[in-house]
PDB file of N, CA and C in Angstrom:
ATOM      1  N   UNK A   1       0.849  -1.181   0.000  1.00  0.00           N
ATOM      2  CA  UNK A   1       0.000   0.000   0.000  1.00  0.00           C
ATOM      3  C   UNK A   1       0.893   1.242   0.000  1.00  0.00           C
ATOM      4  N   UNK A   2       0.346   2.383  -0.956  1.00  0.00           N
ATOM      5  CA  UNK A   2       1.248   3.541  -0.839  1.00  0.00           C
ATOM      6  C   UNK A   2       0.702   4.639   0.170  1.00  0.00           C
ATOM      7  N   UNK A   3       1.800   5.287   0.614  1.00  0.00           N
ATOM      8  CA  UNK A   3       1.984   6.282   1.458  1.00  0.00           C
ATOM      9  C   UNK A   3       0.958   7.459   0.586  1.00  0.00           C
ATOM     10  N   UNK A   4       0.022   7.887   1.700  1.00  0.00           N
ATOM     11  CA  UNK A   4      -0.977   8.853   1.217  1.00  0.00           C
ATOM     12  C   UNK A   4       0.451  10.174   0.812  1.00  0.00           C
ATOM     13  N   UNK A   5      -1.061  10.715   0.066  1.00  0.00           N
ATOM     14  CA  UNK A   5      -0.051  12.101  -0.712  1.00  0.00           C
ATOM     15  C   UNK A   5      -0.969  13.538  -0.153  1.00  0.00           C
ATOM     16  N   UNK A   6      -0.221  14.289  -0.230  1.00  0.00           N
ATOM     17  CA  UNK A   6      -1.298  15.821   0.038  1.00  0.00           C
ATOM     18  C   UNK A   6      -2.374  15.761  -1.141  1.00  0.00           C
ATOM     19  N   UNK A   7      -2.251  15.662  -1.957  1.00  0.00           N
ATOM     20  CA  UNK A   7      -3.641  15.148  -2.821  1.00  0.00           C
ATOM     21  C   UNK A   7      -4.986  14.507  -2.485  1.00  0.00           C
ATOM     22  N   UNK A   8      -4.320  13.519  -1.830  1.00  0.00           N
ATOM     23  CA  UNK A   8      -5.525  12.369  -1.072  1.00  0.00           C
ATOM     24  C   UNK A   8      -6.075  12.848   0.073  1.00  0.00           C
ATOM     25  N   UNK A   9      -5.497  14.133   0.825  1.00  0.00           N
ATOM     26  CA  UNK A   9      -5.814  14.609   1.704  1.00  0.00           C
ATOM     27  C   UNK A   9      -6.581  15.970   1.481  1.00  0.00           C
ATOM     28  N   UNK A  10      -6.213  16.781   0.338  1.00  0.00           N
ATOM     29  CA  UNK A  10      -6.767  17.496  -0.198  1.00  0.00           C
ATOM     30  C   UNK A  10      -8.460  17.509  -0.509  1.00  0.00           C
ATOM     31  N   UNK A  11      -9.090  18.434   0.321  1.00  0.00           N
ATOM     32  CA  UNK A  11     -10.725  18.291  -0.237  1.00  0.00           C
ATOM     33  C   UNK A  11     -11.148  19.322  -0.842  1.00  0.00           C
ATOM     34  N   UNK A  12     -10.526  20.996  -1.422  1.00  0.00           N
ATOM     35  CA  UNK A  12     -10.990  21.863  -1.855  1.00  0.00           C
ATOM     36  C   UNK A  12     -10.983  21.806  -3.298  1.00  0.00           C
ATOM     37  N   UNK A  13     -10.579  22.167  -3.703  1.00  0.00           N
ATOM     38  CA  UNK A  13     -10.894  22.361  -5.534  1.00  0.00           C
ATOM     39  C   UNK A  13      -9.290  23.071  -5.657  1.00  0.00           C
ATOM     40  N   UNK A  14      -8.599  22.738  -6.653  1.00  0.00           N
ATOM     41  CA  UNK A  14      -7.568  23.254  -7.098  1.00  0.00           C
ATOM     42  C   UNK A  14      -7.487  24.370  -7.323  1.00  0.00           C
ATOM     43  N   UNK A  15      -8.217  24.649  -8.006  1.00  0.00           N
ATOM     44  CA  UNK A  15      -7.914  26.272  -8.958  1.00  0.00           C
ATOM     45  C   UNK A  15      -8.271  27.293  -7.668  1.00  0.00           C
ATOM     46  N   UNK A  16      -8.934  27.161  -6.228  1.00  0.00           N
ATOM     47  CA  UNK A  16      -8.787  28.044  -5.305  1.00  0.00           C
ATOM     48  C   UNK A  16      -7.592  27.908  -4.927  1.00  0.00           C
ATOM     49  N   UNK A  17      -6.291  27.105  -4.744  1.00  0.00           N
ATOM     50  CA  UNK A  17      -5.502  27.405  -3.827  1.00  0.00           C
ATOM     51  C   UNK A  17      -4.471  28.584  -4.708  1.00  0.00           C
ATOM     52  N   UNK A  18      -4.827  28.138  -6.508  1.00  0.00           N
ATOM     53  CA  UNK A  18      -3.713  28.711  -7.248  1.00  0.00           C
ATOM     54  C   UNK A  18      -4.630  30.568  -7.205  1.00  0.00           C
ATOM     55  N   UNK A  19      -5.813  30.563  -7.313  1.00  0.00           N
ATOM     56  CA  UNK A  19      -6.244  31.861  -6.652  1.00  0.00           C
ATOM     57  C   UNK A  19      -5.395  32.372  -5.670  1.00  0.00           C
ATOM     58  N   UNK A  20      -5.334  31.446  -4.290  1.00  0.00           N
ATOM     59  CA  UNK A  20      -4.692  32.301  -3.397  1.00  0.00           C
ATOM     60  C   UNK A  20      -3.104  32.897  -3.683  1.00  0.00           C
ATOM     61  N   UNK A  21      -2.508  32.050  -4.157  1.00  0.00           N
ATOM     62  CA  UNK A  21      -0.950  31.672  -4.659  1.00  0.00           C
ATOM     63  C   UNK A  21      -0.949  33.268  -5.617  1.00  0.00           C
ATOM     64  N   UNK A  22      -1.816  33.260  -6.719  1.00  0.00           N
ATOM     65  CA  UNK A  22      -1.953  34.575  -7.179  1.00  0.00           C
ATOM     66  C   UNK A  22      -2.314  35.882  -6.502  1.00  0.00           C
ATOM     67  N   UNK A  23      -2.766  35.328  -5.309  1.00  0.00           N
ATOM     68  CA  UNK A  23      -3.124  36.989  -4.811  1.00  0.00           C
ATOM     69  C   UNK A  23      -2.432  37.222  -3.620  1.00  0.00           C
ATOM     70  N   UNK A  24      -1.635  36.308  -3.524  1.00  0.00           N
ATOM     71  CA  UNK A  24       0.014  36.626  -1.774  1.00  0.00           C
ATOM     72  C   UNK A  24       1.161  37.020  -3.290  1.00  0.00           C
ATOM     73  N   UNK A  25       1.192  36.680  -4.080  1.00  0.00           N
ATOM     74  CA  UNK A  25       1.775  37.093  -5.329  1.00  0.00           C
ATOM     75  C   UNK A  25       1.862  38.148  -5.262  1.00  0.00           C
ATOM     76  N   UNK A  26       0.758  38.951  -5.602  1.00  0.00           N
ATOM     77  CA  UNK A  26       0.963  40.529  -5.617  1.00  0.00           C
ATOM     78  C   UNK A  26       0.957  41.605  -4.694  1.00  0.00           C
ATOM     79  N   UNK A  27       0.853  40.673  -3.785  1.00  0.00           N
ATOM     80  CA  UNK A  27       0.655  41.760  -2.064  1.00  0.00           C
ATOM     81  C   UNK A  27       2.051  41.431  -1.916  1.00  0.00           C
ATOM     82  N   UNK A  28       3.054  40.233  -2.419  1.00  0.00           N
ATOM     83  CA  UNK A  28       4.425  40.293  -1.924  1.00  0.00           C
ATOM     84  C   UNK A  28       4.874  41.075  -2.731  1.00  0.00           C
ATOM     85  N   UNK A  29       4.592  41.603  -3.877  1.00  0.00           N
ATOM     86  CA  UNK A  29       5.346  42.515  -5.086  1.00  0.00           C
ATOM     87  C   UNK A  29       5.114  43.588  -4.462  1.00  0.00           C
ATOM     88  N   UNK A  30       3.766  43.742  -4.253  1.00  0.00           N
ATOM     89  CA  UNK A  30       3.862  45.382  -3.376  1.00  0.00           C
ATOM     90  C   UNK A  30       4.377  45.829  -2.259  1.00  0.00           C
ATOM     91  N   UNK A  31       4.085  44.723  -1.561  1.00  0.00           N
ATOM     92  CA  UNK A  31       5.382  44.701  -0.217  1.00  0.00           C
ATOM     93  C   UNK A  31       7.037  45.155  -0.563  1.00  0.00           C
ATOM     94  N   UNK A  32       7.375  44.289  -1.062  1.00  0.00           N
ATOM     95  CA  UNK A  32       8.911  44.504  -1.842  1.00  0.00           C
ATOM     96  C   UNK A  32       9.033  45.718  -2.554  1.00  0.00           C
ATOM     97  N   UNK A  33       7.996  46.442  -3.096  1.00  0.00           N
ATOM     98  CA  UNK A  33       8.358  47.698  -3.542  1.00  0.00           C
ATOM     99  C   UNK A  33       8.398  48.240  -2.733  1.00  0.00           C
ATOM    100  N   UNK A  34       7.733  48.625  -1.611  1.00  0.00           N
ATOM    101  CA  UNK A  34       7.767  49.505  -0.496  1.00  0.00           C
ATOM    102  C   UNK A  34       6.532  49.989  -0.073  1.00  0.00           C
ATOM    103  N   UNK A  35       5.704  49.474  -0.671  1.00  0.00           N
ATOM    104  CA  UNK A  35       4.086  50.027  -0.733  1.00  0.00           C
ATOM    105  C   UNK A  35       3.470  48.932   0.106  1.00  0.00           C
ATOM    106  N   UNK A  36       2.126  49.423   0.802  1.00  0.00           N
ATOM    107  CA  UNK A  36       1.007  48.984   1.369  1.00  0.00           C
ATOM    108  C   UNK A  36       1.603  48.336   2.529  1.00  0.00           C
ATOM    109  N   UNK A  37       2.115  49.481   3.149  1.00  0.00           N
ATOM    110  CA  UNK A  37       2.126  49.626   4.709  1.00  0.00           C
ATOM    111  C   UNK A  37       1.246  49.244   5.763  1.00  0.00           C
ATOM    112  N   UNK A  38       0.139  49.790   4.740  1.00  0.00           N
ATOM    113  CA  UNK A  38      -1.022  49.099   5.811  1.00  0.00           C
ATOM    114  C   UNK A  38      -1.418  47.559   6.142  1.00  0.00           C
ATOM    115  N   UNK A  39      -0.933  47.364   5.469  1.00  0.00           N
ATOM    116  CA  UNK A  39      -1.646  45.193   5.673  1.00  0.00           C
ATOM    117  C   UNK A  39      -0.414  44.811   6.750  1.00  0.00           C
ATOM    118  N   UNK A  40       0.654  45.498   6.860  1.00  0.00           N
ATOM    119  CA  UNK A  40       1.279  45.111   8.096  1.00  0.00           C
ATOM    120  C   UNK A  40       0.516  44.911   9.501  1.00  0.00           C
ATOM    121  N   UNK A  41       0.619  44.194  10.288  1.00  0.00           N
ATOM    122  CA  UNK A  41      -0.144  44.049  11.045  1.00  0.00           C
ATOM    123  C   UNK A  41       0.527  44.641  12.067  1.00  0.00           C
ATOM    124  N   UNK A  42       0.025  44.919  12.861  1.00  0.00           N
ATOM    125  CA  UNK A  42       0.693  45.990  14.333  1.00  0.00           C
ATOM    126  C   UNK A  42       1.184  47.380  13.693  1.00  0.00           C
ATOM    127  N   UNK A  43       1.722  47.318  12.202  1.00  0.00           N
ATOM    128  CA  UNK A  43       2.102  48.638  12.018  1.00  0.00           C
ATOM    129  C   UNK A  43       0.989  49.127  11.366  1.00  0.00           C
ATOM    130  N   UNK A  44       0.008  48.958  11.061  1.00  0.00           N
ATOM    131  CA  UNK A  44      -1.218  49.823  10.588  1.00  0.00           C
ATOM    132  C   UNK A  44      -1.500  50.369  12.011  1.00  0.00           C
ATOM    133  N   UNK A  45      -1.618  50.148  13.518  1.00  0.00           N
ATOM    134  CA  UNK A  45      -2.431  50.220  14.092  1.00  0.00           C
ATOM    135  C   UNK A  45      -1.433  50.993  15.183  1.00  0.00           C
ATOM    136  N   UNK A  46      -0.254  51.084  15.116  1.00  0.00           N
ATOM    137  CA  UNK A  46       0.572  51.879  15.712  1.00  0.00           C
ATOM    138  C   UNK A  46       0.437  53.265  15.847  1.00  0.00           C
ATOM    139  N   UNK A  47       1.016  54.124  16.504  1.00  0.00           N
ATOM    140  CA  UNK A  47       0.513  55.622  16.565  1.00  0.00           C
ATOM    141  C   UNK A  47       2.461  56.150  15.565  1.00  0.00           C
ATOM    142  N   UNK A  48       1.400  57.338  15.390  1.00  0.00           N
ATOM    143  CA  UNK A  48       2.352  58.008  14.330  1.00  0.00           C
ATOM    144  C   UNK A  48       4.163  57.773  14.859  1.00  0.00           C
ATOM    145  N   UNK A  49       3.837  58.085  16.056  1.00  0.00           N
ATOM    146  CA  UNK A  49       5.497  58.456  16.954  1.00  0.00           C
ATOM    147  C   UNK A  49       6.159  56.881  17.242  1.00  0.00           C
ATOM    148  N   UNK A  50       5.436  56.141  17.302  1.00  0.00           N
ATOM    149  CA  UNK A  50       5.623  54.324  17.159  1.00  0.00           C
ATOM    150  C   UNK A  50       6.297  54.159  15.824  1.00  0.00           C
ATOM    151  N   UNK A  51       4.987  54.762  14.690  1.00  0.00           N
ATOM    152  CA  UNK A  51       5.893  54.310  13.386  1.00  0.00           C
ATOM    153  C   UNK A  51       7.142  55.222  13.102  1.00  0.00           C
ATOM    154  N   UNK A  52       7.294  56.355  13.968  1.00  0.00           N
ATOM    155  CA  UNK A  52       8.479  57.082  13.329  1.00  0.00           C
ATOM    156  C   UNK A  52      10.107  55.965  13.988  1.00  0.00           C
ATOM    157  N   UNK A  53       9.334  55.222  14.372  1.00  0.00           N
ATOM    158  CA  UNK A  53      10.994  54.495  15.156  1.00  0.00           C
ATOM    159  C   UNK A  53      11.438  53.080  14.222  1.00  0.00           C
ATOM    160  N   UNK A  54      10.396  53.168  12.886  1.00  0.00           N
ATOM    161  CA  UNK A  54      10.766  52.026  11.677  1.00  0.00           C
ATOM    162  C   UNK A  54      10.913  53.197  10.788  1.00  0.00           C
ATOM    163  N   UNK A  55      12.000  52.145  10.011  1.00  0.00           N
ATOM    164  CA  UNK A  55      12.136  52.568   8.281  1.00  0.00           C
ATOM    165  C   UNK A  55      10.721  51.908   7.430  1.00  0.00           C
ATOM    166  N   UNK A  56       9.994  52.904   6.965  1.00  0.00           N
ATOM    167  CA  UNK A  56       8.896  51.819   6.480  1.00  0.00           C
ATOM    168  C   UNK A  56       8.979  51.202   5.428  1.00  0.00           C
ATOM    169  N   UNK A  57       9.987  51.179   4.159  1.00  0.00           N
ATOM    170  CA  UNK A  57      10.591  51.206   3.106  1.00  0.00           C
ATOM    171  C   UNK A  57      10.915  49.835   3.818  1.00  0.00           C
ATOM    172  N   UNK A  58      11.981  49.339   4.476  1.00  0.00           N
ATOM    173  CA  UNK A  58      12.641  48.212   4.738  1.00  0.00           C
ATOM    174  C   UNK A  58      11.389  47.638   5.551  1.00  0.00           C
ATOM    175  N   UNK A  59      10.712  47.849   6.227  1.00  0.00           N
ATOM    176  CA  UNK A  59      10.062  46.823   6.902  1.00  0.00           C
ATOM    177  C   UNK A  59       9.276  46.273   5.924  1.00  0.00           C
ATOM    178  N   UNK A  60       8.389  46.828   4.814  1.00  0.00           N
ATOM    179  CA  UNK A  60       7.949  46.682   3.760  1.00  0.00           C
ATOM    180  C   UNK A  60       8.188  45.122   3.631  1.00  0.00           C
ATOM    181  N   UNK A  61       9.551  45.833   2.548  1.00  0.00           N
ATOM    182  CA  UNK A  61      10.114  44.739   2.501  1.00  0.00           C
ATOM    183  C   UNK A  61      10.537  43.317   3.217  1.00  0.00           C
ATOM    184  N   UNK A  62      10.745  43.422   4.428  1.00  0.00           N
ATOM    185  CA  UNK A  62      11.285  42.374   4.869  1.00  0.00           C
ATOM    186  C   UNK A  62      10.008  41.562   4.940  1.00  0.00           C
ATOM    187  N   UNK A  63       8.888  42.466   5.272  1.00  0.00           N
ATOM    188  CA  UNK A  63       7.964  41.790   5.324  1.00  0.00           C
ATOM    189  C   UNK A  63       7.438  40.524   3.763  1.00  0.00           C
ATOM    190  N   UNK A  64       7.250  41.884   2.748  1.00  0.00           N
ATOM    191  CA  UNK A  64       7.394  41.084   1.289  1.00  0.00           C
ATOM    192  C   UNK A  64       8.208  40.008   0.394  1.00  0.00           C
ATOM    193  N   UNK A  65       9.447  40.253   1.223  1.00  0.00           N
ATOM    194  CA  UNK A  65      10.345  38.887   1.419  1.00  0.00           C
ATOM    195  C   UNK A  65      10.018  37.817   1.818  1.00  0.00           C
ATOM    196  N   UNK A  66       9.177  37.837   2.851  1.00  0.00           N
ATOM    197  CA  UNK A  66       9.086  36.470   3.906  1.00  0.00           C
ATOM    198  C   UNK A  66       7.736  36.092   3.082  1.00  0.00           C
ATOM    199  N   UNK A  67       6.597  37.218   2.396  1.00  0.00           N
ATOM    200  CA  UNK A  67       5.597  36.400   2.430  1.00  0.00           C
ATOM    201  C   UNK A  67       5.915  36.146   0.947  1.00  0.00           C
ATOM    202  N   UNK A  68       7.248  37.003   0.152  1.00  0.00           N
ATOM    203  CA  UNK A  68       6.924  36.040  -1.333  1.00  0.00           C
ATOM    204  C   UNK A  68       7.577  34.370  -1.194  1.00  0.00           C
ATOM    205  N   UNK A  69       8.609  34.293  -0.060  1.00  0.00           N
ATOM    206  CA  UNK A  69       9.180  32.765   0.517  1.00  0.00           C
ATOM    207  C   UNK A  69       8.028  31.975   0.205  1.00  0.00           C
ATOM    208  N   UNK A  70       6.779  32.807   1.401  1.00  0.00           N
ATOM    209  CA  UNK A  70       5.996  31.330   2.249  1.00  0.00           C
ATOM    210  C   UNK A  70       5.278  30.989   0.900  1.00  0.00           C
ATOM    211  N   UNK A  71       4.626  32.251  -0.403  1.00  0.00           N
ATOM    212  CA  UNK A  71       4.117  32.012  -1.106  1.00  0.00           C
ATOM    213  C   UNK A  71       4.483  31.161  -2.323  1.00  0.00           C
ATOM    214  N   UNK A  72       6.072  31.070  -2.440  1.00  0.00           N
ATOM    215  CA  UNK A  72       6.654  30.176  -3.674  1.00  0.00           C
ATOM    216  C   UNK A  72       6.331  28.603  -2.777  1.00  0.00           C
ATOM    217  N   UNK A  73       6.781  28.807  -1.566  1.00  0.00           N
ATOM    218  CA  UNK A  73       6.898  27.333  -0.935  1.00  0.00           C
ATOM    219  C   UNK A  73       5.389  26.998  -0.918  1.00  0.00           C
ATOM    220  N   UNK A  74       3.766  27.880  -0.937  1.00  0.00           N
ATOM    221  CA  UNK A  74       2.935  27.089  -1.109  1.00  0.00           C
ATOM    222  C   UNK A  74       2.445  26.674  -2.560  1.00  0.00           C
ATOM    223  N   UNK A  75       3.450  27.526  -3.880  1.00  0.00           N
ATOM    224  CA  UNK A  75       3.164  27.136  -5.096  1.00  0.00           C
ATOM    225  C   UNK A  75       3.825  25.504  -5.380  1.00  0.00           C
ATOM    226  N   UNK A  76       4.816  25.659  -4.590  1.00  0.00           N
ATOM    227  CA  UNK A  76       5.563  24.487  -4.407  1.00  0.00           C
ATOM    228  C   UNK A  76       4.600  23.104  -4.009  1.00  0.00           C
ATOM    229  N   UNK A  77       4.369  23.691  -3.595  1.00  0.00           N
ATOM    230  CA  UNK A  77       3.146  22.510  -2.696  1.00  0.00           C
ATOM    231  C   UNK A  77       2.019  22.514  -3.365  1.00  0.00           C
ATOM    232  N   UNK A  78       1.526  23.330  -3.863  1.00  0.00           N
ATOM    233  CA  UNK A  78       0.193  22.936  -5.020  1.00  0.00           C
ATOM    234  C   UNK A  78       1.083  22.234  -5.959  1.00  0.00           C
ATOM    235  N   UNK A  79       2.187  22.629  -6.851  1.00  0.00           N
ATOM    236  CA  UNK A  79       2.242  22.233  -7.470  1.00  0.00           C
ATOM    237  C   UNK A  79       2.675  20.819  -7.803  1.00  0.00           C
ATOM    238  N   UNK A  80       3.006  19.923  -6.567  1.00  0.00           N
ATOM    239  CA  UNK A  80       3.530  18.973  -6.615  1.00  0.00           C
ATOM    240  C   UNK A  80       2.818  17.886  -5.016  1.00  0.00           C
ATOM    241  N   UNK A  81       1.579  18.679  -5.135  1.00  0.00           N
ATOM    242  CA  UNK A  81       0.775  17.767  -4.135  1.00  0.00           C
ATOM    243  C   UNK A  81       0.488  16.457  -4.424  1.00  0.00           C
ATOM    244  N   UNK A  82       0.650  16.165  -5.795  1.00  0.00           N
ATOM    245  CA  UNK A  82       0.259  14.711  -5.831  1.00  0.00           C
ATOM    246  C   UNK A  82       1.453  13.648  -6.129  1.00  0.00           C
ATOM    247  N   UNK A  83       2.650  14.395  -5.531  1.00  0.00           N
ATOM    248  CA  UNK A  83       3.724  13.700  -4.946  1.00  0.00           C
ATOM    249  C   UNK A  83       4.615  13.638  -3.651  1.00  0.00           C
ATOM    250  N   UNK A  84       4.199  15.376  -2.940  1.00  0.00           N
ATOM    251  CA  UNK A  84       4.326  14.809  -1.974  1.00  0.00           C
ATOM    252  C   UNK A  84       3.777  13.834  -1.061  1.00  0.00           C
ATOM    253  N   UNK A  85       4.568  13.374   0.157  1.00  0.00           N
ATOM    254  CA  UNK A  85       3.926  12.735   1.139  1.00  0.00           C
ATOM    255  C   UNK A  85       3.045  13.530   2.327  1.00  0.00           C
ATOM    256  N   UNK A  86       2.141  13.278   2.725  1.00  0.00           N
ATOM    257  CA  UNK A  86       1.009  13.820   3.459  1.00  0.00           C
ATOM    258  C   UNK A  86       1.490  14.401   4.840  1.00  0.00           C
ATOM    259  N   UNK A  87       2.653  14.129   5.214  1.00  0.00           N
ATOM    260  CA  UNK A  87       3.658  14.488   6.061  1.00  0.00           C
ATOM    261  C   UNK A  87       4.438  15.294   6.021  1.00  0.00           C
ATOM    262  N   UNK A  88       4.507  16.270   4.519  1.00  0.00           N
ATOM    263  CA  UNK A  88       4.870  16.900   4.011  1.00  0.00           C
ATOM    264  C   UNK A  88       4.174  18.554   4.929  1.00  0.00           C
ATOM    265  N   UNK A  89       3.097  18.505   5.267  1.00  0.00           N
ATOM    266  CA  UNK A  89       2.505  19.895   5.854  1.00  0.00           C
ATOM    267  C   UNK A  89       2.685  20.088   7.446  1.00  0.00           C
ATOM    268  N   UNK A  90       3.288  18.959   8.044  1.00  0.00           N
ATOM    269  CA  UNK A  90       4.138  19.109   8.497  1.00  0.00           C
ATOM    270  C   UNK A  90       4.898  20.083   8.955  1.00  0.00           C
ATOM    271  N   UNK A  91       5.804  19.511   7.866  1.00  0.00           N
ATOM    272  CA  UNK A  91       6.887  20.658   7.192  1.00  0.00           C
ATOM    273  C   UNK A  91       6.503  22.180   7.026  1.00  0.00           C
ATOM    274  N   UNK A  92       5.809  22.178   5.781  1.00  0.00           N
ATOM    275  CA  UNK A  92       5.199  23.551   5.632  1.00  0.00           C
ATOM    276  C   UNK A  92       4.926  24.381   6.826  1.00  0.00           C
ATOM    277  N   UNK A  93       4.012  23.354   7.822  1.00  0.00           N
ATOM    278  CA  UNK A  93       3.877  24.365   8.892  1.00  0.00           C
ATOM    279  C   UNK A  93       4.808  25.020   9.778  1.00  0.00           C
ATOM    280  N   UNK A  94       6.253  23.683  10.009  1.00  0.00           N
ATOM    281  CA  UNK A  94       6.927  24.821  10.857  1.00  0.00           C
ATOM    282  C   UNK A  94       8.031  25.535  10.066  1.00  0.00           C
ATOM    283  N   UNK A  95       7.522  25.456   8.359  1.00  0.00           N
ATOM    284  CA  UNK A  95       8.471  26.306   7.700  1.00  0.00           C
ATOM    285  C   UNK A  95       7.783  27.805   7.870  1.00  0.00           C
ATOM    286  N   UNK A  96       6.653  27.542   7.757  1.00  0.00           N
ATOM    287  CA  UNK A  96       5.524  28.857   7.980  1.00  0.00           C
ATOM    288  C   UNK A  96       6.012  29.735   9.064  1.00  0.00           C
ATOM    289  N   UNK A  97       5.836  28.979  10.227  1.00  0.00           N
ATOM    290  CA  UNK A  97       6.393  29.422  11.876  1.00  0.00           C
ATOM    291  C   UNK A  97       7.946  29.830  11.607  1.00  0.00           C
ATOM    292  N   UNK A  98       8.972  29.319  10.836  1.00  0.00           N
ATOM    293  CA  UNK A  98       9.827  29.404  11.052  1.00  0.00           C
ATOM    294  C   UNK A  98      10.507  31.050  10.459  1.00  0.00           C
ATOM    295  N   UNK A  99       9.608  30.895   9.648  1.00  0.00           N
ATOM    296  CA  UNK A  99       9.500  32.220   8.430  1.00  0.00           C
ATOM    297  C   UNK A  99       8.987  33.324   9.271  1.00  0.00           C
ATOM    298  N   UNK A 100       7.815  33.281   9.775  1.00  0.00           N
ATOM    299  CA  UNK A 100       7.283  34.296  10.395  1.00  0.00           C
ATOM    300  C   UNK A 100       8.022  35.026  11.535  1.00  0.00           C
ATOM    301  N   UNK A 101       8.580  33.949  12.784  1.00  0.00           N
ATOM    302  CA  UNK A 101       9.450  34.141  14.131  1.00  0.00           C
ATOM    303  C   UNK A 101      10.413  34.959  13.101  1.00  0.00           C
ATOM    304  N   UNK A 102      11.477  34.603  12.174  1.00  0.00           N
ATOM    305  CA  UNK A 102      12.531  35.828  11.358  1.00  0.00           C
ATOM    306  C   UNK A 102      12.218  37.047  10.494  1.00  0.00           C
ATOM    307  N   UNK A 103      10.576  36.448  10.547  1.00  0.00           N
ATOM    308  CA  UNK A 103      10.059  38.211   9.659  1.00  0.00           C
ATOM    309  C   UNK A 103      10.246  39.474  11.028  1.00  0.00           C
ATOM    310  N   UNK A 104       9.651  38.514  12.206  1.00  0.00           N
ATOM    311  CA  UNK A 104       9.307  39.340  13.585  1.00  0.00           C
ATOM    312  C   UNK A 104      10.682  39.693  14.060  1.00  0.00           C
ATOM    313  N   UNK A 105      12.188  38.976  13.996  1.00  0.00           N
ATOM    314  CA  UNK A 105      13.144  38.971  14.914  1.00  0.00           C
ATOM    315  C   UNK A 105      14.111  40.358  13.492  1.00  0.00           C
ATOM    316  N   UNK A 106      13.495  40.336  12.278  1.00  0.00           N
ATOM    317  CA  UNK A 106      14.194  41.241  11.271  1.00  0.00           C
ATOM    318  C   UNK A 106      13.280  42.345  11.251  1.00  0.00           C
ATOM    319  N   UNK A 107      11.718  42.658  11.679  1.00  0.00           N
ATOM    320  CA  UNK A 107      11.436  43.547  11.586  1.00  0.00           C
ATOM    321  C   UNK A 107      11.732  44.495  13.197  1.00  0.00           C
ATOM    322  N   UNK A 108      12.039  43.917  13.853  1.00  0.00           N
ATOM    323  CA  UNK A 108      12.948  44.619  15.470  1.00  0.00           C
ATOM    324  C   UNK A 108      13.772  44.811  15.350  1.00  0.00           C
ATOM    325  N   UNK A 109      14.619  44.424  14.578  1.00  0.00           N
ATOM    326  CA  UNK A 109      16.433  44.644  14.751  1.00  0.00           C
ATOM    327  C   UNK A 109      16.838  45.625  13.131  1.00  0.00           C
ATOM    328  N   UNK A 110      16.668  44.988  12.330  1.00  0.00           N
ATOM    329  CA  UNK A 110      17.378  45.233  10.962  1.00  0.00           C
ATOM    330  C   UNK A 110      15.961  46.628  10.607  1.00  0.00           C
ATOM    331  N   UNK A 111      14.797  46.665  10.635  1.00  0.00           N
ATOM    332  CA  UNK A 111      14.073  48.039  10.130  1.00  0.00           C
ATOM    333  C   UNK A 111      14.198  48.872  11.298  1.00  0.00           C
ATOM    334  N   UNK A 112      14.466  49.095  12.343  1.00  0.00           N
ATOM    335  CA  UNK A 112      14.298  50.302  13.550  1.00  0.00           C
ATOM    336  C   UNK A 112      15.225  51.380  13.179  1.00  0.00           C
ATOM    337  N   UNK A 113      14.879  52.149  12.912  1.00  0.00           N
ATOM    338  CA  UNK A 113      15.863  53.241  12.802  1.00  0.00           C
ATOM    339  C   UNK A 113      16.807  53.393  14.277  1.00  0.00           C
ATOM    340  N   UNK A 114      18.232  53.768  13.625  1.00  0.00           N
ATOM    341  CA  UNK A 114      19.035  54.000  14.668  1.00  0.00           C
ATOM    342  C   UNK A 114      19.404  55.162  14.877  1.00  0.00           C
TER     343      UNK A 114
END
């Protein structure tokens, strides 16, 4: 008997996940340019004198970095769900976690203005 696959585990419809895959796509392009500050989370909601202690240009980014990562690694995974092993999300998840903890430990250290 073969080892289930993320496929076999899969119950939504394909063409939604490549929807999503397309639309962290362009929120990471805009991120990486330096735009749409606001979908940052904690920094939309910060007070003006809070955000004056980031570069918002680099946090942007670091942010748009991490989510164009998580987003190739879930094209990765659509695209080859019916070979990975089902043990595979797993993975993903504490690549997810792992991604996020260095978006949080680079947006404290490397964007704060000095």
């Amino acid at each position: 008997m073969r080892e289930k696959t993320l496929a076999d585990m899969s119950t939504g419809p394909d063409w939604l996940l490549y929807v999503i895959v397309a639309v962290l796509a362009v929120l990471s392009i805009l991120l990486l340019l330096g735009k749409c500050s606001w979908l940052i989370a904690g920094y939309n909601t910060a007070s003006e004198k809070e955000k004056q202690a980031y570069n918002e240009k680099r946090l942007c980014r670091v942010v748009g970095g991490g989510m164009a990562f998580l987003t190739a690694a879930l094209l990765f995974t659509a695209l080859f769900e019916d070979v990975l092993p089902a043990s595979f999300s797993i993975v993903f998840a504490v690549l997810t976690i792992a991604v996020c903890a260095v978006m949080v430990v680079l947006a404290n250290t490397v964007c704060r203005k000095k």
